[in-house]
PDB file of N, CA and C in Angstrom:
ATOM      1  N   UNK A   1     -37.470 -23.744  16.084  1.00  0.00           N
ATOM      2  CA  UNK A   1     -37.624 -22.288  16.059  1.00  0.00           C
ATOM      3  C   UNK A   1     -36.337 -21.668  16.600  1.00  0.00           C
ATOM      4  N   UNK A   2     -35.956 -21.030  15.650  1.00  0.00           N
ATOM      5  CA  UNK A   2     -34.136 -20.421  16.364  1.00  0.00           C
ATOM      6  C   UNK A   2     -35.022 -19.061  17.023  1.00  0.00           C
ATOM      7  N   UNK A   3     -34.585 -18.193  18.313  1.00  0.00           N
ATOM      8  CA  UNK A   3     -34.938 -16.863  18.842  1.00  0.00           C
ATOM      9  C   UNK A   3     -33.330 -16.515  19.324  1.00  0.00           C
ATOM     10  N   UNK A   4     -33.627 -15.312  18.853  1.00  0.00           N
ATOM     11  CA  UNK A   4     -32.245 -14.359  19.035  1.00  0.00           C
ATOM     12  C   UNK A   4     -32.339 -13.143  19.100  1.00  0.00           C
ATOM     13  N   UNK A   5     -31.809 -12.288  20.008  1.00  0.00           N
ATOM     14  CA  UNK A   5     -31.788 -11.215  20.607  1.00  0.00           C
ATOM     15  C   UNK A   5     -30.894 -10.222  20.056  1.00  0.00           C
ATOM     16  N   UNK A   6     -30.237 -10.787  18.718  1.00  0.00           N
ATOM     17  CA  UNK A   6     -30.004  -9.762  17.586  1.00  0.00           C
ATOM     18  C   UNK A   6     -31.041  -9.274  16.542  1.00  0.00           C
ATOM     19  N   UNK A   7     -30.489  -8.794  15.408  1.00  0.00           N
ATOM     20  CA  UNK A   7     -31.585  -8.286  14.271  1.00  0.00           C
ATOM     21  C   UNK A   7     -31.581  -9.551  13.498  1.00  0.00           C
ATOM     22  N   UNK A   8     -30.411 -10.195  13.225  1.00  0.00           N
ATOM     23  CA  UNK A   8     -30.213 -11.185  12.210  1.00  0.00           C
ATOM     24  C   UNK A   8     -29.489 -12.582  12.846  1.00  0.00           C
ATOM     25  N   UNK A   9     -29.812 -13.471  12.000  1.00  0.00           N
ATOM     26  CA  UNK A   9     -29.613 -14.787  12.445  1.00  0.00           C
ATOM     27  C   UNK A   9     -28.103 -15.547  11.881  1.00  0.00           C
ATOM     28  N   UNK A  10     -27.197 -14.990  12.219  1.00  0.00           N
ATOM     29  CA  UNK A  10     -25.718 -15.622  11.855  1.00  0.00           C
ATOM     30  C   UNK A  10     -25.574 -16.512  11.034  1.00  0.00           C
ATOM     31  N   UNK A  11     -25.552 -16.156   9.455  1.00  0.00           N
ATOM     32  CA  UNK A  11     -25.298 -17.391   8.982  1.00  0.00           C
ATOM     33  C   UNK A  11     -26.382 -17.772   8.097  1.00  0.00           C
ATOM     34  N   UNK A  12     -27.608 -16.777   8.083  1.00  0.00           N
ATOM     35  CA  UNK A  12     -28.834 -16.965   7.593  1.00  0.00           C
ATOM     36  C   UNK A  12     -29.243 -15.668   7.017  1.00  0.00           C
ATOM     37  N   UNK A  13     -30.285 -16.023   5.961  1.00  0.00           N
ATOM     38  CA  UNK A  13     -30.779 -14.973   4.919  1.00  0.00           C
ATOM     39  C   UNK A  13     -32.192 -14.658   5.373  1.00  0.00           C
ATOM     40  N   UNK A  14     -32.185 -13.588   5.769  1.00  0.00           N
ATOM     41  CA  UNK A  14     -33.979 -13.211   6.742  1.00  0.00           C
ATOM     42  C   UNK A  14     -34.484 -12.888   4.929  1.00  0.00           C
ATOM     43  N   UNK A  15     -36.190 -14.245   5.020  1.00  0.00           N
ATOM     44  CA  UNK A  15     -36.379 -14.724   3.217  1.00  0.00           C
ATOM     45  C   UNK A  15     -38.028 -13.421   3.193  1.00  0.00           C
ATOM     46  N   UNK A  16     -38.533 -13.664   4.817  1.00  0.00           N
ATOM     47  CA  UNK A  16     -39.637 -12.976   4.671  1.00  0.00           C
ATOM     48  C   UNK A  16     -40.123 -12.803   5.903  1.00  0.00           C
ATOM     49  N   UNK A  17     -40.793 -11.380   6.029  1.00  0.00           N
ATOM     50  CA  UNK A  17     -40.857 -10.772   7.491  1.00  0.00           C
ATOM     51  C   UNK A  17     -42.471 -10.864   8.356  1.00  0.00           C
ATOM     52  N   UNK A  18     -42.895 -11.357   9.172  1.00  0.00           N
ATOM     53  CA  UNK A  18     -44.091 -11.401   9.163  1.00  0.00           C
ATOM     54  C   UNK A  18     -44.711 -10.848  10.264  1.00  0.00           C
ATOM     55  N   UNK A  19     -43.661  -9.934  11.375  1.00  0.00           N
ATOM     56  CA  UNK A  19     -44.039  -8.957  12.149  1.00  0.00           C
ATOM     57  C   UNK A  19     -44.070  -9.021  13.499  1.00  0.00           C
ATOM     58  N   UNK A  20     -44.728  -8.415  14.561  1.00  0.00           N
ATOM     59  CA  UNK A  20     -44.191  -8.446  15.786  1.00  0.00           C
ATOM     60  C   UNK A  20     -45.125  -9.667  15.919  1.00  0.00           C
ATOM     61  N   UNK A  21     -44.477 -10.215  17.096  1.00  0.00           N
ATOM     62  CA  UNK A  21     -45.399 -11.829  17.593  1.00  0.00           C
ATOM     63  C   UNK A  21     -44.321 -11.245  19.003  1.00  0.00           C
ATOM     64  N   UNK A  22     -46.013 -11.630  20.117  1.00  0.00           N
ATOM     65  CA  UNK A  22     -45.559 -11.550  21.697  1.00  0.00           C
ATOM     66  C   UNK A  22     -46.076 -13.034  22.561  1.00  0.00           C
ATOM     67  N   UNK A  23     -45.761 -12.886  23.491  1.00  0.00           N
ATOM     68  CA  UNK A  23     -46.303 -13.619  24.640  1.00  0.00           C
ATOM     69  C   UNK A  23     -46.029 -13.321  25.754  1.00  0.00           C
ATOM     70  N   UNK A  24     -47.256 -13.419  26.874  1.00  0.00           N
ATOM     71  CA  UNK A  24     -47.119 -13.194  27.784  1.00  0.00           C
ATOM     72  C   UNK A  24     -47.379 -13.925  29.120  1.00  0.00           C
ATOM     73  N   UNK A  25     -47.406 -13.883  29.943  1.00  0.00           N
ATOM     74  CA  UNK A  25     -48.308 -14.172  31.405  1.00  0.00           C
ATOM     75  C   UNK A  25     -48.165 -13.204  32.712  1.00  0.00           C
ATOM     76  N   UNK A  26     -49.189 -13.859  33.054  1.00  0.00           N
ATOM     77  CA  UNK A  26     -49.486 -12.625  34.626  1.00  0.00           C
ATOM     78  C   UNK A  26     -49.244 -13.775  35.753  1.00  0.00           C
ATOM     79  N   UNK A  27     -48.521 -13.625  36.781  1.00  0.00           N
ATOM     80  CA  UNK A  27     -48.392 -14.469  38.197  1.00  0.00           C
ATOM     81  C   UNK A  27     -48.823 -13.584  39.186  1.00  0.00           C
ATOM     82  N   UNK A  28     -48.866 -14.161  40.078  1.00  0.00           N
ATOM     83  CA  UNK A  28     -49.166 -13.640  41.423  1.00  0.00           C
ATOM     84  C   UNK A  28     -48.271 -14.033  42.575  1.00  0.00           C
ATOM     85  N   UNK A  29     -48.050 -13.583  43.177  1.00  0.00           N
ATOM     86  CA  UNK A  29     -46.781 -13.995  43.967  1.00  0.00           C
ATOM     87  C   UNK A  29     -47.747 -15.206  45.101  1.00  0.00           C
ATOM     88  N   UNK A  30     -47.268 -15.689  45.912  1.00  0.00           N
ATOM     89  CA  UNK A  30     -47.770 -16.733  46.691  1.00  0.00           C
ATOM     90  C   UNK A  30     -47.072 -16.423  48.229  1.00  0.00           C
ATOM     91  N   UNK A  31     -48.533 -16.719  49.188  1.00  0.00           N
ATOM     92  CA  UNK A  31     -48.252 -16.613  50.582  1.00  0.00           C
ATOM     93  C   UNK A  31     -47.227 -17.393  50.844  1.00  0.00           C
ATOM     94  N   UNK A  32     -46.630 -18.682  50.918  1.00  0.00           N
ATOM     95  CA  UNK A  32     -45.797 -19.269  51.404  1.00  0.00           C
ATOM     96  C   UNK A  32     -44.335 -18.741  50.638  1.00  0.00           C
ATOM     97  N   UNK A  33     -44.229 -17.960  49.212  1.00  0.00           N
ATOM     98  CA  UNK A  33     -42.945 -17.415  48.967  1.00  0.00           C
ATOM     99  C   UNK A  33     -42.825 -16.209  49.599  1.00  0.00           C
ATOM    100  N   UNK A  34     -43.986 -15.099  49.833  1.00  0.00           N
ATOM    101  CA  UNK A  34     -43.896 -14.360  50.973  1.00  0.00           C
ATOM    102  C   UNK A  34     -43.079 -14.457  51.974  1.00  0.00           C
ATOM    103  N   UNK A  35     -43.697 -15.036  52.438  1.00  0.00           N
ATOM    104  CA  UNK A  35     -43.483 -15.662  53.988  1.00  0.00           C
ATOM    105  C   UNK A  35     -41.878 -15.639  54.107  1.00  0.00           C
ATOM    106  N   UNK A  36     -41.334 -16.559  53.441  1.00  0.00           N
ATOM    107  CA  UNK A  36     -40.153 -16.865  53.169  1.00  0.00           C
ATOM    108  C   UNK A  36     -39.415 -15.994  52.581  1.00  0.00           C
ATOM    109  N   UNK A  37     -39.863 -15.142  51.401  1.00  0.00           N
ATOM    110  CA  UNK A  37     -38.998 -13.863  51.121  1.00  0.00           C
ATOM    111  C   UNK A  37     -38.842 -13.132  52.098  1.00  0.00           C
ATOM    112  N   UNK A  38     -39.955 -13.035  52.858  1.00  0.00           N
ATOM    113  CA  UNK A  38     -39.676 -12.309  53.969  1.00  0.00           C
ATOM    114  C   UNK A  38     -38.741 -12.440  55.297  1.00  0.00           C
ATOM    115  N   UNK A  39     -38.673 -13.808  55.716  1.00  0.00           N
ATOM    116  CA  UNK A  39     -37.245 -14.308  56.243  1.00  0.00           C
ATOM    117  C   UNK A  39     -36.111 -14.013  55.705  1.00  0.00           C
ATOM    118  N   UNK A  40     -35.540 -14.418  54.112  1.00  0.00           N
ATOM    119  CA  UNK A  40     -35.010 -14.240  53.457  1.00  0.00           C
ATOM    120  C   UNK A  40     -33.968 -12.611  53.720  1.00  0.00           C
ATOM    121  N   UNK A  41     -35.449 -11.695  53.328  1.00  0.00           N
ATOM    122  CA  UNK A  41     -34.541 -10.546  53.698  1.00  0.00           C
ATOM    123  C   UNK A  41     -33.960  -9.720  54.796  1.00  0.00           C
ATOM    124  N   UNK A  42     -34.060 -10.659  55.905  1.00  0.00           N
ATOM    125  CA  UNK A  42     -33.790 -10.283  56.986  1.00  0.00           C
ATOM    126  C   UNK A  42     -31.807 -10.721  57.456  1.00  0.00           C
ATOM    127  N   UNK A  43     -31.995 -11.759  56.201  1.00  0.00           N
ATOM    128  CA  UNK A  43     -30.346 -12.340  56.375  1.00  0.00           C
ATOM    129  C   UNK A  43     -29.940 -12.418  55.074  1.00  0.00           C
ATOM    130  N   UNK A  44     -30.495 -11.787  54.228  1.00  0.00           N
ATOM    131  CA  UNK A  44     -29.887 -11.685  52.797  1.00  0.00           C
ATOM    132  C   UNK A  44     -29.815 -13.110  52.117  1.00  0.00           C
ATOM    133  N   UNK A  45     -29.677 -13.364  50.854  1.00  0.00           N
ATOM    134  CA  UNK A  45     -29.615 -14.070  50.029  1.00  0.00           C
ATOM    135  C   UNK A  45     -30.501 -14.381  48.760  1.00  0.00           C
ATOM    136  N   UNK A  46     -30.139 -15.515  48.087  1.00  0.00           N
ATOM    137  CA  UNK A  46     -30.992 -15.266  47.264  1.00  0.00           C
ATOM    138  C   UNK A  46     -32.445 -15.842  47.256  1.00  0.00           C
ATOM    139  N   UNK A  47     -33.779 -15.591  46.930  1.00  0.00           N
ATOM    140  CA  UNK A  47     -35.267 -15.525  46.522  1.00  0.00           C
ATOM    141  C   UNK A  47     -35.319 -16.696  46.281  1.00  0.00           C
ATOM    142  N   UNK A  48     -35.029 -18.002  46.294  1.00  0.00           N
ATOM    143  CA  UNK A  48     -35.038 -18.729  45.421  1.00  0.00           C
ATOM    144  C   UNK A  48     -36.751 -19.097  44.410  1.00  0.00           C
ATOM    145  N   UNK A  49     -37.893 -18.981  45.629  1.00  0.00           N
ATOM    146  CA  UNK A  49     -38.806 -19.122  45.264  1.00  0.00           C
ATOM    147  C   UNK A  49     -39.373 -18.266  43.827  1.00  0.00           C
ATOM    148  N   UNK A  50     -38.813 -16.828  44.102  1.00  0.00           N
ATOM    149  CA  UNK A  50     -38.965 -16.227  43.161  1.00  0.00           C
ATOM    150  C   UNK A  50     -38.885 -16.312  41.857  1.00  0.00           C
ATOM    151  N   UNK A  51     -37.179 -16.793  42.034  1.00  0.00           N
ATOM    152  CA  UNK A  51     -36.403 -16.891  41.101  1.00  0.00           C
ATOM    153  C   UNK A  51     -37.027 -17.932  40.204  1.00  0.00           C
ATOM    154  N   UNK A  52     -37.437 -18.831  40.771  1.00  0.00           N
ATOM    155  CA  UNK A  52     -38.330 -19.827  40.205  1.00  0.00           C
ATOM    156  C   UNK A  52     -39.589 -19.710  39.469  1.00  0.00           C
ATOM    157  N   UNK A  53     -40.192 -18.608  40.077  1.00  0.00           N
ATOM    158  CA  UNK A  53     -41.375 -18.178  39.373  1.00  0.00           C
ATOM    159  C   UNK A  53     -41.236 -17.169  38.145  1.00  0.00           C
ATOM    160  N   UNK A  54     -40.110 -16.401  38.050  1.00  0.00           N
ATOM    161  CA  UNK A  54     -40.002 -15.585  37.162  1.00  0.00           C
ATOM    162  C   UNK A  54     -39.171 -16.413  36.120  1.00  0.00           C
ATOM    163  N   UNK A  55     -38.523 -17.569  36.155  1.00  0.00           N
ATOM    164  CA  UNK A  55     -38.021 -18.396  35.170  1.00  0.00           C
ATOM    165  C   UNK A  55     -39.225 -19.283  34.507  1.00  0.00           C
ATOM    166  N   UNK A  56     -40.233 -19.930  35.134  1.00  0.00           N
ATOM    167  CA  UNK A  56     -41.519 -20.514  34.566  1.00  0.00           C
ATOM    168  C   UNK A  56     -42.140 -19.549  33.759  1.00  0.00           C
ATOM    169  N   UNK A  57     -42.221 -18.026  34.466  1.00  0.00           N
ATOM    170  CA  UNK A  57     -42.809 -17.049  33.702  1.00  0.00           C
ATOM    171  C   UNK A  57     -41.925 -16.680  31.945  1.00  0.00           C
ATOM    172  N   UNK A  58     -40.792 -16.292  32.367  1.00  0.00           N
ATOM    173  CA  UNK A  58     -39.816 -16.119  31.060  1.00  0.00           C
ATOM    174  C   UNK A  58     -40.669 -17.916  29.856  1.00  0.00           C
ATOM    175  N   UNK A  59     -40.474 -18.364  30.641  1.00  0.00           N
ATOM    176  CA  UNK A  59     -40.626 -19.881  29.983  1.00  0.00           C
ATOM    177  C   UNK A  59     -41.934 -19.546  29.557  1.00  0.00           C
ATOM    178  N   UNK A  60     -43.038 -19.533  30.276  1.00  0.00           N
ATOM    179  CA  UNK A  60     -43.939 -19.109  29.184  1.00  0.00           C
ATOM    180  C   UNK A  60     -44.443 -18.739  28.376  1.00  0.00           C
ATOM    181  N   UNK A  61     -44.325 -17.239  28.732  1.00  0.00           N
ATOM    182  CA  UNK A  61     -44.355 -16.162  27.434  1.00  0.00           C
ATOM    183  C   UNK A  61     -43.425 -16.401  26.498  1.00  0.00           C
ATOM    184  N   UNK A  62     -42.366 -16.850  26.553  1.00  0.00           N
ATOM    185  CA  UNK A  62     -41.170 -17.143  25.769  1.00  0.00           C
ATOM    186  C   UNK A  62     -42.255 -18.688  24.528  1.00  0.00           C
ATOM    187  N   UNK A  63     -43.261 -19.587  24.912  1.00  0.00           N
ATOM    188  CA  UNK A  63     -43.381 -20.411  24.894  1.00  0.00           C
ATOM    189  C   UNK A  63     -44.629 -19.845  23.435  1.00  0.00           C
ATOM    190  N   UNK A  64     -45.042 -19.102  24.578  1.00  0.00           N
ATOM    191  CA  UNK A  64     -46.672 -18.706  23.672  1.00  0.00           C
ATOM    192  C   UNK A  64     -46.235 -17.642  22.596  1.00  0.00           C
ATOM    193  N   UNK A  65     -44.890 -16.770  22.601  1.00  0.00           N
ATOM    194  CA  UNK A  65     -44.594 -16.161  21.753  1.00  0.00           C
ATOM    195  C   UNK A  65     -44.061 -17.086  20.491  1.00  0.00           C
ATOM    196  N   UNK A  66     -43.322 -17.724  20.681  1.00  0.00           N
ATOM    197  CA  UNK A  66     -43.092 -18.760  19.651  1.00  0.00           C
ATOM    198  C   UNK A  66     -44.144 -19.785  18.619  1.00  0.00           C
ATOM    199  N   UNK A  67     -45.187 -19.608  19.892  1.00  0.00           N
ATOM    200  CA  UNK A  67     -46.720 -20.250  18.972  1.00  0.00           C
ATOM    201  C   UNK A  67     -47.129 -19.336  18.278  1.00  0.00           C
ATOM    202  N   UNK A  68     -47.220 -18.083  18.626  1.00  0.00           N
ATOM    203  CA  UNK A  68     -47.783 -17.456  17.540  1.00  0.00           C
ATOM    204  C   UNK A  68     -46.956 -17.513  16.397  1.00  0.00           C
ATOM    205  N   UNK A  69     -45.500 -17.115  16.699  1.00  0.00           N
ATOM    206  CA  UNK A  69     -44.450 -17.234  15.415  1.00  0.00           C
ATOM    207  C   UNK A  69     -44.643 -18.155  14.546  1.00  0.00           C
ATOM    208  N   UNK A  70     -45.051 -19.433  15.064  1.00  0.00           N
ATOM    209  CA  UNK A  70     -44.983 -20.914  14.574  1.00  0.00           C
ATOM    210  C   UNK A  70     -46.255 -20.490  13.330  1.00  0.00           C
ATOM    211  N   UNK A  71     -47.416 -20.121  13.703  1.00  0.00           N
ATOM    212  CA  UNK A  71     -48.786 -19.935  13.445  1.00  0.00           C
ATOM    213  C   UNK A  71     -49.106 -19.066  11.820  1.00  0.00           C
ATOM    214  N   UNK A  72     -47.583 -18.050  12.408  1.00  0.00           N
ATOM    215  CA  UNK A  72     -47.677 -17.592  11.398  1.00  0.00           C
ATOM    216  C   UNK A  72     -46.969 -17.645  10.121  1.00  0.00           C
ATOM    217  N   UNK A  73     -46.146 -19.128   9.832  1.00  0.00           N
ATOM    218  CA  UNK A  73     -45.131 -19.977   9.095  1.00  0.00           C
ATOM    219  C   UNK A  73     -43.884 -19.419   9.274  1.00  0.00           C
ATOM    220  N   UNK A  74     -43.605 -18.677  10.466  1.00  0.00           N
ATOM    221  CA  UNK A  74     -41.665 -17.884  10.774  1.00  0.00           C
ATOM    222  C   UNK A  74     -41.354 -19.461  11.235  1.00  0.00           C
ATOM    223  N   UNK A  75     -40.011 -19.433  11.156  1.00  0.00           N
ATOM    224  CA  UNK A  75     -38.769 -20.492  11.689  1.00  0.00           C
ATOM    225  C   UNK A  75     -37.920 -19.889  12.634  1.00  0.00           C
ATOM    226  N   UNK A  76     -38.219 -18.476  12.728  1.00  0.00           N
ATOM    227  CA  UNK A  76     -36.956 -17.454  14.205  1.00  0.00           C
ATOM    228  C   UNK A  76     -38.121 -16.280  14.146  1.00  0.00           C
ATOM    229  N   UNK A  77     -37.524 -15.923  15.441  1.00  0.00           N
ATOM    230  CA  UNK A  77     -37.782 -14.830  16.257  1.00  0.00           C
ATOM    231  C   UNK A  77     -36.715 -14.151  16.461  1.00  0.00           C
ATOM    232  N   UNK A  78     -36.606 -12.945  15.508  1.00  0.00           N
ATOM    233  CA  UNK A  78     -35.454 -12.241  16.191  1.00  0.00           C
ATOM    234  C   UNK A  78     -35.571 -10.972  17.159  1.00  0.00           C
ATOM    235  N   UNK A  79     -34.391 -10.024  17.652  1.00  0.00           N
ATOM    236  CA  UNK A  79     -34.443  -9.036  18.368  1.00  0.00           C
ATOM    237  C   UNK A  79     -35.652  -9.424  19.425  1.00  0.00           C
ATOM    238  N   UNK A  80     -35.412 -10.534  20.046  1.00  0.00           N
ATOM    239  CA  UNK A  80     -36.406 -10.871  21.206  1.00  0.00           C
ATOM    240  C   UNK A  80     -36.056 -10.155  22.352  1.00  0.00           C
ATOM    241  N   UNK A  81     -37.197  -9.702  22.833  1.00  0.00           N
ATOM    242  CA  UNK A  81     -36.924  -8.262  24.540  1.00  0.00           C
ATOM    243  C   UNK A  81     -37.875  -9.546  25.236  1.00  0.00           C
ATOM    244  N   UNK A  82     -37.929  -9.049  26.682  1.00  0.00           N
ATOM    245  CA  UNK A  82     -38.562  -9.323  27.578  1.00  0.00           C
ATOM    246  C   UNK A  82     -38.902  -8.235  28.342  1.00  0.00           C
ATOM    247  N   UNK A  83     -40.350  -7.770  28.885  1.00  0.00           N
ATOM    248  CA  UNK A  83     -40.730  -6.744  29.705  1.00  0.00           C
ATOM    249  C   UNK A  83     -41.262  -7.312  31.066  1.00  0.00           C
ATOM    250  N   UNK A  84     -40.956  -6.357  31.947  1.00  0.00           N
ATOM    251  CA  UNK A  84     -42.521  -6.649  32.845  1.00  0.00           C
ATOM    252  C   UNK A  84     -43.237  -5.359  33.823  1.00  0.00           C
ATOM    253  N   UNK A  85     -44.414  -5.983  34.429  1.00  0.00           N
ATOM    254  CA  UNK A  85     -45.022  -4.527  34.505  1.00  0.00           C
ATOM    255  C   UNK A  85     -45.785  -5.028  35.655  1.00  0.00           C
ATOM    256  N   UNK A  86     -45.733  -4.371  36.653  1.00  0.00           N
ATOM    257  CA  UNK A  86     -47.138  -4.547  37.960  1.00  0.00           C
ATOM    258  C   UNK A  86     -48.668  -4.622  37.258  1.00  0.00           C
ATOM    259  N   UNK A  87     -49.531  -5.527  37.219  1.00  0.00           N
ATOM    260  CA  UNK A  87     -50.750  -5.125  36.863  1.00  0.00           C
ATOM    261  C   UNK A  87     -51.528  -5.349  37.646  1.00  0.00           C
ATOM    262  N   UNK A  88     -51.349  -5.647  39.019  1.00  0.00           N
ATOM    263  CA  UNK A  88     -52.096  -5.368  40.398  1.00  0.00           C
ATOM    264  C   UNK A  88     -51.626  -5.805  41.480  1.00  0.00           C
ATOM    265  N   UNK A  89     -51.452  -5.539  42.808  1.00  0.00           N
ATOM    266  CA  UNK A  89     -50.754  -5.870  43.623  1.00  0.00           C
ATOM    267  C   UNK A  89     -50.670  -7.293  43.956  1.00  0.00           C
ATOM    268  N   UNK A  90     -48.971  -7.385  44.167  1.00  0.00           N
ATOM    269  CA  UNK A  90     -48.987  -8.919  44.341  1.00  0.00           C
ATOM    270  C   UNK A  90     -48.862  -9.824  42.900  1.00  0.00           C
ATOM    271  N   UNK A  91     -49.664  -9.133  41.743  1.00  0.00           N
ATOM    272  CA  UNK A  91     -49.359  -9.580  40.699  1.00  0.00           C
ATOM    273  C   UNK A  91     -48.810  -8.615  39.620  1.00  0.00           C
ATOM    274  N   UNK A  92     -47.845  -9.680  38.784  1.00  0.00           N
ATOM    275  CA  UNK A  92     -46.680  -9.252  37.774  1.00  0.00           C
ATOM    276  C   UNK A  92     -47.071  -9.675  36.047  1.00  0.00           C
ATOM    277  N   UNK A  93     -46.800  -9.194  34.813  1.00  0.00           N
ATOM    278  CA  UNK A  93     -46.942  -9.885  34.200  1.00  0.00           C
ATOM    279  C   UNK A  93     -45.338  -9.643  33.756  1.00  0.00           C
ATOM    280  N   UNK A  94     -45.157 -10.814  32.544  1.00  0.00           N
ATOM    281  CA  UNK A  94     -44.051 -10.872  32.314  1.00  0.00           C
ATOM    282  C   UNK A  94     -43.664 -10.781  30.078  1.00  0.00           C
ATOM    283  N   UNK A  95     -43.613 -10.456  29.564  1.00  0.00           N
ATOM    284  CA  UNK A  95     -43.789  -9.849  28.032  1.00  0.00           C
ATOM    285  C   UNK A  95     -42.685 -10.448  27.710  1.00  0.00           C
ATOM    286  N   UNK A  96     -42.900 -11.080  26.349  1.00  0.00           N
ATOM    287  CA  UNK A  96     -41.718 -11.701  26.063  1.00  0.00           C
ATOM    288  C   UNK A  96     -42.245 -11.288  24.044  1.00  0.00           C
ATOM    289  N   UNK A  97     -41.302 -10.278  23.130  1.00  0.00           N
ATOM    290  CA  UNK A  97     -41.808 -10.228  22.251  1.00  0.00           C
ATOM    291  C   UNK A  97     -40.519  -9.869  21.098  1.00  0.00           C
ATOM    292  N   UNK A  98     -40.906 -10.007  19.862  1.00  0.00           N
ATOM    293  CA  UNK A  98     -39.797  -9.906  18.614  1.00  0.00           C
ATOM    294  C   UNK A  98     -40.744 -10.022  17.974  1.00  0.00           C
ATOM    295  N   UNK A  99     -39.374 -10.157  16.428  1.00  0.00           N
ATOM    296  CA  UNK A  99     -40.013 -10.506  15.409  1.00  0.00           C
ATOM    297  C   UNK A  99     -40.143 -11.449  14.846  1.00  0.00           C
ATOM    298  N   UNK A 100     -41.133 -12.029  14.235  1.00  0.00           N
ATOM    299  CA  UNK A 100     -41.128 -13.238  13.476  1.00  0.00           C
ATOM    300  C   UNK A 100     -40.671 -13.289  11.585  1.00  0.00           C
ATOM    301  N   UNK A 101     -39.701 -13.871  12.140  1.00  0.00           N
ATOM    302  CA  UNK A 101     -39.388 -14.335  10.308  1.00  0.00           C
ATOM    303  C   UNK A 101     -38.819 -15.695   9.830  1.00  0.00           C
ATOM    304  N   UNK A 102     -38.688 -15.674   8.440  1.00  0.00           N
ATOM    305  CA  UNK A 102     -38.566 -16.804   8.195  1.00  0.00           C
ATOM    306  C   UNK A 102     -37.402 -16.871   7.442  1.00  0.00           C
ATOM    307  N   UNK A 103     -36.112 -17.999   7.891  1.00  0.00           N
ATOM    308  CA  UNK A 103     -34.737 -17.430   7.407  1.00  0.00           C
ATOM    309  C   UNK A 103     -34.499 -18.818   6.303  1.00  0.00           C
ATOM    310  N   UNK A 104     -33.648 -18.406   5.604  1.00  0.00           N
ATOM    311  CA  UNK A 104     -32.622 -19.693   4.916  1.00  0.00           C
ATOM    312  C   UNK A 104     -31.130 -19.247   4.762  1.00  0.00           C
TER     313      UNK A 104
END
């Protein structure tokens, strides 16, 4: 599955368009990265815990968006965004969405 964050795929003929395809997930942050973010910002640096969780997250939705693509016979995903949004305290979700098509 090629995904690209242009309109078009370099080199390739977009053959047939089959529409938006997303994925997502919701996390929750965790007491022990708390804890530690919270040290953290007292002497600066970087989250690492975080950083970690919002890369599994990208990885997911990134994962389940591509299944649907797959599902629906595309070979790319183009103009792929990523969102995210509070949907209750403590927890995040993370949107990962384009289009699905199918190139030669």
């Amino acid at each position: 599955m090629i995904l690209t964050n242009v309109n078009t795929v370099p080199g390739k003929k977009i053959v047939e368009h089959f529409g938006l395809v997303q994925g997502s997930t919701v996390r929750a942050k965790h007491v022990g990265r708390d804890t530690m973010a919270s040290l953290k910002n007292l002497v600066g640096g970087e989250l690492k815990g975080y950083t970690e969780l919002l890369q599994d997250s990208r990885e997911e939705a990134t994962r389940r968006m591509t299944e649907q693509a797959r599902q629906l016979g595309a070979n790319a995903v183009v103009n792929v965004r990523f969102a995210t949004s509070s949907v209750a305290q403590g927890a995040a979700e993370l949107f990962a969405y384009g289009t699905a098509v199918r190139v030669e």
